[in-house]
Protein backbone atom coordinates (compact mmCIF):
# COMPACT_ATOMS: atom_id res chain seq x y z
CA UNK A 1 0.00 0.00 0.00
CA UNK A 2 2.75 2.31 0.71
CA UNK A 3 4.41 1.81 -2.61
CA UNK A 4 1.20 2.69 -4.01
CA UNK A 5 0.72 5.68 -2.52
CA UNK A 6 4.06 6.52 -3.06
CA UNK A 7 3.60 6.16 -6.87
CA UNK A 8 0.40 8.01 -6.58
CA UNK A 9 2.47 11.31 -4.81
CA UNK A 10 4.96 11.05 -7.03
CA UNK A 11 2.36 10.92 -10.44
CA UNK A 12 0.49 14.32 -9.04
CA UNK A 13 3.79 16.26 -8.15
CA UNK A 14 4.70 14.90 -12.18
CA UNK A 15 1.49 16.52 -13.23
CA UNK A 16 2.08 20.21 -11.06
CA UNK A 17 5.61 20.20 -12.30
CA UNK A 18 4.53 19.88 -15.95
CA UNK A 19 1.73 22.47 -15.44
CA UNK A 20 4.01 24.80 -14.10
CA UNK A 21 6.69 24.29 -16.67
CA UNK A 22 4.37 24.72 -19.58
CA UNK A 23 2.40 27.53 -17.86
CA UNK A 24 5.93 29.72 -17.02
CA UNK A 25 8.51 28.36 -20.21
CA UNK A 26 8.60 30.42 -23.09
CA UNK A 27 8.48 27.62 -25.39
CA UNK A 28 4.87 27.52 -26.69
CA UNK A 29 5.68 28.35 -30.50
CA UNK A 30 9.21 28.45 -31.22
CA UNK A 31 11.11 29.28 -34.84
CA UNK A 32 15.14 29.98 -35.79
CA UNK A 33 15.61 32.83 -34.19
CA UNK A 34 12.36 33.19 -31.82
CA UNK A 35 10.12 31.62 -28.99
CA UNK A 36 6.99 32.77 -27.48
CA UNK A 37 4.40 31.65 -25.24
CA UNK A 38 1.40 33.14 -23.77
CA UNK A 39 3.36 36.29 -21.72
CA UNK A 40 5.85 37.06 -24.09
CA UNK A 41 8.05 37.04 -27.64
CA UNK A 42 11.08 36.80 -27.21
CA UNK A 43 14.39 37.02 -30.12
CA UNK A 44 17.24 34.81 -29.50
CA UNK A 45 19.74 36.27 -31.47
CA UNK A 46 19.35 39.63 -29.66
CA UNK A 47 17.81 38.46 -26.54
CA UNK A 48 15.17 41.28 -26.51
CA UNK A 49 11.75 40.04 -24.83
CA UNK A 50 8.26 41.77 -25.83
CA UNK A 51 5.37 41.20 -23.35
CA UNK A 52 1.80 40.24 -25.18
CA UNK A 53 0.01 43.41 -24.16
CA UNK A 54 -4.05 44.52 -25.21
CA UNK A 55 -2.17 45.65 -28.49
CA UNK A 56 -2.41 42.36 -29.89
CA UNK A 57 -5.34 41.73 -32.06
CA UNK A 58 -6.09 38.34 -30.31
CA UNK A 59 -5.26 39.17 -26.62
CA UNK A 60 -8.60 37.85 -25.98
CA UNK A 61 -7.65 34.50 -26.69
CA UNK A 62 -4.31 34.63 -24.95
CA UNK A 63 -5.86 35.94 -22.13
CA UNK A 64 -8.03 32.84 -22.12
CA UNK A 65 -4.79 30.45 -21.99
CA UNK A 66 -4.02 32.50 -19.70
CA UNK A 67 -6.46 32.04 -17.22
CA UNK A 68 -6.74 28.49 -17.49
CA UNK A 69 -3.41 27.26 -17.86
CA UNK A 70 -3.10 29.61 -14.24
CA UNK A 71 -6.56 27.96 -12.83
CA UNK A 72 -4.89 24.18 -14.13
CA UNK A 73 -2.29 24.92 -11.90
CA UNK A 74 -3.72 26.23 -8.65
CA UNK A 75 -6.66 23.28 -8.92
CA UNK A 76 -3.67 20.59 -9.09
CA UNK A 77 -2.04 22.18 -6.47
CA UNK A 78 -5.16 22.54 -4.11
CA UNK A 79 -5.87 18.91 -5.07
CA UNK A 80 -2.73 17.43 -3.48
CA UNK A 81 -3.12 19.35 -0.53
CA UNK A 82 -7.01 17.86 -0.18
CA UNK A 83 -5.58 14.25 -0.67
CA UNK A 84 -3.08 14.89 1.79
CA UNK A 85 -5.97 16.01 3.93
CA UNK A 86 -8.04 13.56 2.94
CA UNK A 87 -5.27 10.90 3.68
CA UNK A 88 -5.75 11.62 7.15
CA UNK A 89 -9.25 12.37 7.53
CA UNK A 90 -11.52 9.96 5.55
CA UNK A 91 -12.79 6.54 7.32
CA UNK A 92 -11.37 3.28 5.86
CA UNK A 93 -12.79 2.10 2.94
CA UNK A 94 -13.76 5.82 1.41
CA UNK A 95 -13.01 7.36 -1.71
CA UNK A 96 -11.26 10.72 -2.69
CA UNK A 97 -13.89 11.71 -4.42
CA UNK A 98 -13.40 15.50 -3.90
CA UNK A 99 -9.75 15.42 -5.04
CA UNK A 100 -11.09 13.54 -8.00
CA UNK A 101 -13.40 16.18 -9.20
CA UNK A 102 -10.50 18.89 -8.54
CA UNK A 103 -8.43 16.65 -10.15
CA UNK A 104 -10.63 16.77 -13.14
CA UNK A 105 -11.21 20.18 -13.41
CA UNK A 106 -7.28 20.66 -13.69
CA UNK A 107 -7.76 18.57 -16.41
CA UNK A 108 -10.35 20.59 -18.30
CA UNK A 109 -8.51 23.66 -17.62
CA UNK A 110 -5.47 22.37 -19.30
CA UNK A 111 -7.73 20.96 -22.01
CA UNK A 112 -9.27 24.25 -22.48
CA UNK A 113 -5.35 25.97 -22.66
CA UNK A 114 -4.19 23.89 -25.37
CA UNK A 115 -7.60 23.50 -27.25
CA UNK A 116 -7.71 27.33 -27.50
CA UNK A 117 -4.12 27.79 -28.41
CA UNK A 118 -4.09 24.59 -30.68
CA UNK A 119 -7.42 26.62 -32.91
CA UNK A 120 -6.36 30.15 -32.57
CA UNK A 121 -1.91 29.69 -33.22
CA UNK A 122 -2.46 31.02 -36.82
CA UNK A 123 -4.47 34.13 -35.99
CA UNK A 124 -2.45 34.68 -32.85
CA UNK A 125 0.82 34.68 -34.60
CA UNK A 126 0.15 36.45 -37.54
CA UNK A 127 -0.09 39.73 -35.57
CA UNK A 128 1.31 42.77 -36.85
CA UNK A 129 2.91 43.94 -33.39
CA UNK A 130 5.53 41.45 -33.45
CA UNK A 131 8.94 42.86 -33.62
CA UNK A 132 9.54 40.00 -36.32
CA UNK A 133 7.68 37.02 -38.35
CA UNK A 134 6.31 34.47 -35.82
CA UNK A 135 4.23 32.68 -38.15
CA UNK A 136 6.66 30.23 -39.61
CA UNK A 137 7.16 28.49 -36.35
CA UNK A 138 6.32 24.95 -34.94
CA UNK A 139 4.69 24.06 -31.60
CA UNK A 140 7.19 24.03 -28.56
CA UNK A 141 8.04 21.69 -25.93
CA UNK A 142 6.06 23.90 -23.88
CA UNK A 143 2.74 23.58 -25.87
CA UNK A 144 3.55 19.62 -26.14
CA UNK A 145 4.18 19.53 -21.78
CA UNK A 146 0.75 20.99 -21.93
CA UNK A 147 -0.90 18.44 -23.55
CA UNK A 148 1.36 15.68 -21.53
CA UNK A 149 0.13 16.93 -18.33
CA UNK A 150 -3.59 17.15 -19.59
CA UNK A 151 -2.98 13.12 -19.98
CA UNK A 152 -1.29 12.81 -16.46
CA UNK A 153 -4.03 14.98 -14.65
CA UNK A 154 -7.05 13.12 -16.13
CA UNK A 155 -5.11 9.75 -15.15
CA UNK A 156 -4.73 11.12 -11.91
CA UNK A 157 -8.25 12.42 -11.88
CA UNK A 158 -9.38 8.75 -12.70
CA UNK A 159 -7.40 7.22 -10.14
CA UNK A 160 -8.68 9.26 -6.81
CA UNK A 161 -11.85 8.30 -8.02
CA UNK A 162 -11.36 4.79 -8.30
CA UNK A 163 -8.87 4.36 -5.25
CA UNK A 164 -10.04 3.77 -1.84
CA UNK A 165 -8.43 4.50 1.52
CA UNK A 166 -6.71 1.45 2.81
CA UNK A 167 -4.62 0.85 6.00
């Protein structure tokens, strides 16, 4: 049981650490000489940074990555500390449900993110406030992390649900 649990910590500190690194890393869309993400632009060759402001024709939609990539975060983090809670509080035989459904809705948030930025990376980078051409970029490791810890936190989500406190 304790190796389980063990296993189950480590998972959910996976899936905060890749929530945080995709939410913070510049690395969302990355070309030659560029990466950017959902706070700022940044040129590698000159190493001049450019913050997405309300200037940007589709700061709507950034904002919304925004939000939920931030919301992803805090629910994963609020759901470890309820399990740990939970841990000691719940009667034998219960389940986490409640860190379940936070769980989940971690999940959604990060599916939300990446759904958003996933439809909207052609309008978003073809803005005419960039400093240079974004558009001929690929997705970074940042944007793929994303999507990764939308996997882990709906596995994890699953799991609470299904798991059941044990002595």
């Amino acid at each position: 049981m304790l190796i389980l649990l063990a296993f189950i910590i480590v998972f959910h500190i996976t899936s905060a650490a890749l929530l945080f690194i995709s939410t913070i890393d510049n690395a969302w869309w990355v070309g030659d000489n560029f990466s950017t993400d959902v706070w700022r632009m940044c040129e590698r060759n000159t190493s001049v940074c450019m913050a997405i402001t309300d200037r940007f024709r589709e700061y709507q939609s950034i904002q919304a990555v925004q939000a939920t990539m931030i919301l992803s975060t805090i629910f994963c983090c609020v759901s470890f500390l309820v399990f740990i809670l939970q841990l000691f509080r719940l009667k034998q035989g219960e389940r986490f449900v409640l860190t379940s459904i936070i769980q989940l809705l971690s999940c959604l948030c990060v599916m939300i993110a990446a759904s958003i930025y996933t439809d909207r990376h052609e309008e978003l980078h073809k803005s005419i406030e960039y400093s240079i051409e974004v558009s001929e970029g690929q997705y970074g490791y940042s944007f793929v992390l994303a999507w990764i810890a939308f996997a882990f936190t709906l596995i994890s989500g699953v799991m609470y649900l299904v798991l059941r406190k044990r002595k």
